[in-house]
Protein backbone atom coordinates (compact mmCIF):
# COMPACT_ATOMS: atom_id res chain seq x y z
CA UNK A 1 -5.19 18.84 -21.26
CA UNK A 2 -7.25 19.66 -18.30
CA UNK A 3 -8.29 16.79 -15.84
CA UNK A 4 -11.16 16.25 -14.74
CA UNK A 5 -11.97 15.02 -11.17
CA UNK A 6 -15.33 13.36 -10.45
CA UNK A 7 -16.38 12.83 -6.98
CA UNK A 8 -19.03 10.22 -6.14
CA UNK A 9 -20.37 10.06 -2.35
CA UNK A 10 -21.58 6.82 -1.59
CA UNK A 11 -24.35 5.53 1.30
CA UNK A 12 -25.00 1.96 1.25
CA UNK A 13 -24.52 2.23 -2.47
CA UNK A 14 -22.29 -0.85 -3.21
CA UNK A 15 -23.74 -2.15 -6.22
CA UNK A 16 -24.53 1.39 -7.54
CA UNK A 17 -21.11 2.56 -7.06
CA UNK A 18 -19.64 -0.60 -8.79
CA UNK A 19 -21.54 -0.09 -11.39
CA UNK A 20 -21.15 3.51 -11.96
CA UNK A 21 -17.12 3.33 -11.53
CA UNK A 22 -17.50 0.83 -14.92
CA UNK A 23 -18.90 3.46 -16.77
CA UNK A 24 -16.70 6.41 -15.56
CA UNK A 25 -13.86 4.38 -16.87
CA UNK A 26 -15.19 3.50 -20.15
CA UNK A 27 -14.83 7.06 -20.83
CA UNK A 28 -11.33 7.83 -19.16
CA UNK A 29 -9.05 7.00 -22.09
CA UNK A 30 -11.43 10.73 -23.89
CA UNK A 31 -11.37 12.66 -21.15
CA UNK A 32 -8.54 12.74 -18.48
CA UNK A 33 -9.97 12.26 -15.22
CA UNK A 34 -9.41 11.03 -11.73
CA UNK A 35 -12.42 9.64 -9.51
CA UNK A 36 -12.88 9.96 -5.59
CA UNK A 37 -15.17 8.24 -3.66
CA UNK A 38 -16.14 8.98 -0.35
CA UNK A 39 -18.01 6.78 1.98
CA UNK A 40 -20.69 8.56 4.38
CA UNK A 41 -20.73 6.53 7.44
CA UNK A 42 -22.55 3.60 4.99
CA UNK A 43 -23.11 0.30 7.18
CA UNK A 44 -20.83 -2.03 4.89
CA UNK A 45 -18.20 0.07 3.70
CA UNK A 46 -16.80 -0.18 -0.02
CA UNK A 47 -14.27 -2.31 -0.37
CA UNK A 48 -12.17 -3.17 -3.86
């Protein structure tokens, strides 16, 4: 099965990106995927 890999860049987005990592992983157990985020420069970095 092919796996997909889903990149989210993230700017001051710390509620958005907790949010939207809740829904990528409903979805994970149908389609194989991995998730990378990358922080531009934001002013409070994402933290677990």
């Amino acid at each position: 099965m092919t796996l997909v890999s889903i990149i989210l860049v993230n700017y001051n987005g710390k509620k958005i990106i907790k949010d939207c990592l809740q829904s990528l992983r409903q979805f994970n157990h149908i389609i194989p995927s991995e998730i990378i985020v990358v922080d531009n420069a934001s002013m409070m970095a994402v933290q677990n």
